[in-house]
C-alpha atoms as a PDB file:
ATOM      1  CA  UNK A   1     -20.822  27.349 -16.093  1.00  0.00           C
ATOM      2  CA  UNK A   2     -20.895  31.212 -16.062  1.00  0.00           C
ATOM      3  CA  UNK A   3     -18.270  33.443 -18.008  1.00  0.00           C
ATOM      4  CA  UNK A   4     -16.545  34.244 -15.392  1.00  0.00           C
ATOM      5  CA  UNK A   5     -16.024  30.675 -14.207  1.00  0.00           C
ATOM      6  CA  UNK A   6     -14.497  29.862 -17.515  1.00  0.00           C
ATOM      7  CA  UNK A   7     -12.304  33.153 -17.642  1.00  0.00           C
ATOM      8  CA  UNK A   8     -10.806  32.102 -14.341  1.00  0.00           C
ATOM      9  CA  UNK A   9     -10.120  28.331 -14.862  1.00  0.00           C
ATOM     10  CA  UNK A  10      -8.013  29.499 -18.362  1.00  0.00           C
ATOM     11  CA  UNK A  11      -6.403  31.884 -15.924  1.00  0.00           C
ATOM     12  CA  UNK A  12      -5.468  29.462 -13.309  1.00  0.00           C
ATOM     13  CA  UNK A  13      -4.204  27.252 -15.990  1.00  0.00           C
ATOM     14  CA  UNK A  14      -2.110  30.077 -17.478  1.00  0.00           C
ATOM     15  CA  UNK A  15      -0.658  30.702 -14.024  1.00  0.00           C
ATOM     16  CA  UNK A  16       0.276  27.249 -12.632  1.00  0.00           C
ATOM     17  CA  UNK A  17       1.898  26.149 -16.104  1.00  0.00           C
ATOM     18  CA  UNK A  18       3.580  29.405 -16.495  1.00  0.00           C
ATOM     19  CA  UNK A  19       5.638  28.735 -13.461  1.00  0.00           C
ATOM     20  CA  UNK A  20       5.829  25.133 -14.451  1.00  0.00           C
ATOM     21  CA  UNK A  21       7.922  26.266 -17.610  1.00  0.00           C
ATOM     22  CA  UNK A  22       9.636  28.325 -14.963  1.00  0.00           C
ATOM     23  CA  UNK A  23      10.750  25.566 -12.949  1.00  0.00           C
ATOM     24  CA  UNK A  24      11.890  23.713 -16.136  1.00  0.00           C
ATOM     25  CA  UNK A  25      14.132  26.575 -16.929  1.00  0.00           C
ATOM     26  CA  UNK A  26      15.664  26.591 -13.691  1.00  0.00           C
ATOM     27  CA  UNK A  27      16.529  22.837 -13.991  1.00  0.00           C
ATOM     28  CA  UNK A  28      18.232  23.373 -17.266  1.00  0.00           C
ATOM     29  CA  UNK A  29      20.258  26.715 -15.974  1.00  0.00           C
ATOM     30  CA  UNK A  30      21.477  24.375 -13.478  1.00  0.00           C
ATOM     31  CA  UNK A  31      22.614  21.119 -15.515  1.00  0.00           C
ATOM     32  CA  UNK A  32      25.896  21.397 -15.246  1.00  0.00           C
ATOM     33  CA  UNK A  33      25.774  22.598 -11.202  1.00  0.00           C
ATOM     34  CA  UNK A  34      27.616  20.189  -9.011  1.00  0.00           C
ATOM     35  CA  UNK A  35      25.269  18.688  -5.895  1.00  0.00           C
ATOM     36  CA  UNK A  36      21.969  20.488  -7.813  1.00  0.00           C
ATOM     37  CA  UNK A  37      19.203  18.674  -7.320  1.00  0.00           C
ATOM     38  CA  UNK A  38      15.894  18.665  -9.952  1.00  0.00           C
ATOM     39  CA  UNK A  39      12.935  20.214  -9.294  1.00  0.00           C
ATOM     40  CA  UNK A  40       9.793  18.507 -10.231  1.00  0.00           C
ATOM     41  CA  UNK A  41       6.061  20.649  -9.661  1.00  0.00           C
ATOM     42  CA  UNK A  42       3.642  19.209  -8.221  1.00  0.00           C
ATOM     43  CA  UNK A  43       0.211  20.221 -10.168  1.00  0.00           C
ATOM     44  CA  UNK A  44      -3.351  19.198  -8.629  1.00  0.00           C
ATOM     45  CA  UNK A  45      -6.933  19.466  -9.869  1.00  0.00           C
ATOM     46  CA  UNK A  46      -9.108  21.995  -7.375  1.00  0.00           C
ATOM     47  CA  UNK A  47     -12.487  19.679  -8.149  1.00  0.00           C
ATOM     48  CA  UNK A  48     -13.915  18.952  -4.592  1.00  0.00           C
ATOM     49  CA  UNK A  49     -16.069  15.775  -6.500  1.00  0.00           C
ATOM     50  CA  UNK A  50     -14.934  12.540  -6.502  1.00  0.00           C
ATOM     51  CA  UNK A  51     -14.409   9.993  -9.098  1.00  0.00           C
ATOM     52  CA  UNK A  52     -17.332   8.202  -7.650  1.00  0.00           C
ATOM     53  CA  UNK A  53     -19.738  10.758  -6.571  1.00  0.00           C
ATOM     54  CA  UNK A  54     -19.340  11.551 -10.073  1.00  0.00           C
ATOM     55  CA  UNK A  55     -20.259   8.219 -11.541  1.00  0.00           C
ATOM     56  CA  UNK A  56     -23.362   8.031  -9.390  1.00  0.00           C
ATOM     57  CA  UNK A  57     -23.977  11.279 -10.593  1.00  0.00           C
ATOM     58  CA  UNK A  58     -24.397  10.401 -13.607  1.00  0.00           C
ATOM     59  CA  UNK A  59     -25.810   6.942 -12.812  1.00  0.00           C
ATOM     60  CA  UNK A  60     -28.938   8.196 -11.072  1.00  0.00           C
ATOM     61  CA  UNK A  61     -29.600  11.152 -13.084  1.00  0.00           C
ATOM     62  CA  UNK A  62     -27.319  11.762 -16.079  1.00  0.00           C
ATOM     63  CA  UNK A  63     -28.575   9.071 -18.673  1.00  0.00           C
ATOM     64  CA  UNK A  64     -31.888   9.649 -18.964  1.00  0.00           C
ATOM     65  CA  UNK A  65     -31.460  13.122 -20.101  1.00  0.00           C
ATOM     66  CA  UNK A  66     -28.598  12.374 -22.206  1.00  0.00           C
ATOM     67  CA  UNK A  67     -26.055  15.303 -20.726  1.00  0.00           C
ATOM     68  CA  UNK A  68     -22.865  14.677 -18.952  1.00  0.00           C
ATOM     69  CA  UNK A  69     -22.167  16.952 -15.696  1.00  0.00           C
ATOM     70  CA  UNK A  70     -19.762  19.365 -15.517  1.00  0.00           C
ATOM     71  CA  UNK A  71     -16.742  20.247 -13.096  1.00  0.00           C
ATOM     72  CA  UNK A  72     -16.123  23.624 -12.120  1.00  0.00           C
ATOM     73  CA  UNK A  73     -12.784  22.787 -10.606  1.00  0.00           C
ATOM     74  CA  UNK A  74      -9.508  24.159 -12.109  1.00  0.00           C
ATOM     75  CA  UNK A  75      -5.852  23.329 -11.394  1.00  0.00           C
ATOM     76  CA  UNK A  76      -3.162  24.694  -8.678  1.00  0.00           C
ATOM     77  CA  UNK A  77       0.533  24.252  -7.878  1.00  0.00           C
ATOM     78  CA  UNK A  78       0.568  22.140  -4.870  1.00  0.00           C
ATOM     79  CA  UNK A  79       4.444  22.511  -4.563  1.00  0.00           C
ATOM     80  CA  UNK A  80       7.293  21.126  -5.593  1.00  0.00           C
ATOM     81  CA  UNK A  81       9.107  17.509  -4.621  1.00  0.00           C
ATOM     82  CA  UNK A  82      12.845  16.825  -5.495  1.00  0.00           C
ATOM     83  CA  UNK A  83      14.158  14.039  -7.658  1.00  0.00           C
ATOM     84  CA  UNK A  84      14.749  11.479  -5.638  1.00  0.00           C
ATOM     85  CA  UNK A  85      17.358  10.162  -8.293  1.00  0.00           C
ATOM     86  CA  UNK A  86      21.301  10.603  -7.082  1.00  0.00           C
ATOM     87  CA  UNK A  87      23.516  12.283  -9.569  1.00  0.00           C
ATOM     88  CA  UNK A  88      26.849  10.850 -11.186  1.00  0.00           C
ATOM     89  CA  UNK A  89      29.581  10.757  -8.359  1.00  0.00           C
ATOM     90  CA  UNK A  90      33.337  12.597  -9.864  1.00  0.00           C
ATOM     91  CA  UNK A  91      36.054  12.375  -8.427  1.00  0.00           C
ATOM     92  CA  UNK A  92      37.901  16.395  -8.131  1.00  0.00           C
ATOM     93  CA  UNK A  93      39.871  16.779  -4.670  1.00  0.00           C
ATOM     94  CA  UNK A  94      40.155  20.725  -5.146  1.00  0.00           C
ATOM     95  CA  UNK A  95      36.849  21.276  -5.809  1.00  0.00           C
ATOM     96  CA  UNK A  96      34.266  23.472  -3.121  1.00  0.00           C
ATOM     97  CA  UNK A  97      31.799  21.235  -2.841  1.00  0.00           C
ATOM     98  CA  UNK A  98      33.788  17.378  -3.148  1.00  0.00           C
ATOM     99  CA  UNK A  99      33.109  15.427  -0.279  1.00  0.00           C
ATOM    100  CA  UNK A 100      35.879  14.293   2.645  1.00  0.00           C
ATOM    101  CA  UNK A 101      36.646  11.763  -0.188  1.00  0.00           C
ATOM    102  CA  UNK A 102      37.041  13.875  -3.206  1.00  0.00           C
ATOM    103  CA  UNK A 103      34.266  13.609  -4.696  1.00  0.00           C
ATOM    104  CA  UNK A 104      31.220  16.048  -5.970  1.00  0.00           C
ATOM    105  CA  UNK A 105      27.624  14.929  -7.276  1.00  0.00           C
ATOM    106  CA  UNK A 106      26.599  15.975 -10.905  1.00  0.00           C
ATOM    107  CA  UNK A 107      23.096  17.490 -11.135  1.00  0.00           C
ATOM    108  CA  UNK A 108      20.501  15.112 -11.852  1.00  0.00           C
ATOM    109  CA  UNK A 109      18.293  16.984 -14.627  1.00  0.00           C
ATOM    110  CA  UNK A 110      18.248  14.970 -17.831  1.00  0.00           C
ATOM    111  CA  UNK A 111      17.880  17.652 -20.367  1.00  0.00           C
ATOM    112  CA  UNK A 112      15.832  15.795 -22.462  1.00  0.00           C
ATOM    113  CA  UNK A 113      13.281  15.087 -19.822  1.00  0.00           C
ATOM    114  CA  UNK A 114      13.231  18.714 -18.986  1.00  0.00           C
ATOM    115  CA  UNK A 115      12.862  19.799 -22.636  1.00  0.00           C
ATOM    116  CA  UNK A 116       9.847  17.256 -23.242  1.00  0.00           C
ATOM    117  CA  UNK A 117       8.305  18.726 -19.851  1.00  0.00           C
ATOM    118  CA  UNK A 118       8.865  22.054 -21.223  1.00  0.00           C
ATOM    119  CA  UNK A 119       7.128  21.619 -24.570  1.00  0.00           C
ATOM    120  CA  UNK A 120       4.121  19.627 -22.585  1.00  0.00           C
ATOM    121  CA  UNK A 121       4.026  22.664 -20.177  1.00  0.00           C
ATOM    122  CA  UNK A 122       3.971  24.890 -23.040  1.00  0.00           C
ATOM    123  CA  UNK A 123       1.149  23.058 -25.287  1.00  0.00           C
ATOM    124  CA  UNK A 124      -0.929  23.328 -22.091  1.00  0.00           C
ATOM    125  CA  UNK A 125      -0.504  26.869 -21.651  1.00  0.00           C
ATOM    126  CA  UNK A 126      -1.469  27.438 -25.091  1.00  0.00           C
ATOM    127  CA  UNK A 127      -4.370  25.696 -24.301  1.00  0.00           C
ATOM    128  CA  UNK A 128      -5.590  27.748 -21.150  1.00  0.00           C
ATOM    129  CA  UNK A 129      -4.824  30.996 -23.416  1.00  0.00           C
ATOM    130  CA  UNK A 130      -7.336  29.239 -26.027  1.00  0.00           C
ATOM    131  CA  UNK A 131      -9.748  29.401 -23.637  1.00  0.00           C
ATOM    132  CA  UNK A 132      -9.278  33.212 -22.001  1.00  0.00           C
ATOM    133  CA  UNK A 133      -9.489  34.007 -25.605  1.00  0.00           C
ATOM    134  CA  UNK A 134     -12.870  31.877 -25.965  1.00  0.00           C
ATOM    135  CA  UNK A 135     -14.269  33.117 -23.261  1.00  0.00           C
ATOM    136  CA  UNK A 136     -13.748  36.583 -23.961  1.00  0.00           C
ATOM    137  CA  UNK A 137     -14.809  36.090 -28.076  1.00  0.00           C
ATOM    138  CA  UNK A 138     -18.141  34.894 -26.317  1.00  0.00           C
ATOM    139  CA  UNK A 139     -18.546  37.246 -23.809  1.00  0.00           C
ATOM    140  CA  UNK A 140     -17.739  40.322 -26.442  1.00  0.00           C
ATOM    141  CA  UNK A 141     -20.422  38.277 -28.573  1.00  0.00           C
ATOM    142  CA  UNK A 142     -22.790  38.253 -25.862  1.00  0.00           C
ATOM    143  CA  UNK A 143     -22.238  42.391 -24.953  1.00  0.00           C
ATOM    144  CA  UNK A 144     -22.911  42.649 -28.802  1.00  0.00           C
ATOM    145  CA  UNK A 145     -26.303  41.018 -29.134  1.00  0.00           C
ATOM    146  CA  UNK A 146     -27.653  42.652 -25.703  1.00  0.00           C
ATOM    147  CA  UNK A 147     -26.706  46.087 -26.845  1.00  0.00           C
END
């Protein structure tokens, strides 16, 4: 894996959990928003291999030498899905949004689901700035010795 390969998998990492923290803000702005419905991204690995051609990978050719292969994939935001989950029905006649009934639908963003997301979000951000700043230590290193 090449310097550059590394630079841009800590970089694709800083991106897609940047906006995941993003999206977790935006769920707990809108807690208390009648009919608001929770966001929840949808984050996917950009490895082409498969579980399996991995295995035989390493099956036919890894052992013997005694080195694992590695990936060069990185992640992505595939999207985002809605909570599927139905908020608390109130009952408020006069409000905008109440039903022909009377009645509205809470949000359905837990707050302490969103703040757990947010810290896991933000632990693996750290960790894709650890490696930019890896990468670059080593490349600066490497500039250093050829010059």
């Amino acid at each position: 894996m090449g310097i550059l390969s590394a630079m841009n998998i800590g970089c694709d990492g800083l991106r897609v959990h940047g906006m995941r923290l993003d999206i977790n803000s935006k769920n707990i702005a809108n807690l208390d928003t009648p009919n608001y419905v929770r966001k929840i991204p949808l984050i996917v690995s950009t490895d082409r291999s498969s579980f399996l051609s991995v295995m035989n990978q390493m099956k036919e050719s890894t052992f013997g030498a005694g080195t694992l292969p590695y990936s060069t994939g990185s992640v992505a935001m595939a999207g985002l899905v809605e909570d599927p989950t139905l908020g608390d029905k109130i009952y408020k006649p006069g409000h905008p949004d109440a039903d022909e009934n009377g009645y509205i639908r809470t949000s359905n963003v837990d707050p302490l689901v969103e703040i757990t997301d947010a810290t896991m979000a933000q632990r693996a951000y750290e960790a894709s700035l650890a490696i930019v700043t890896m990468t670059k230590a080593m490349a600066d290193r490497a500039a250093a010795i050829g010059s």
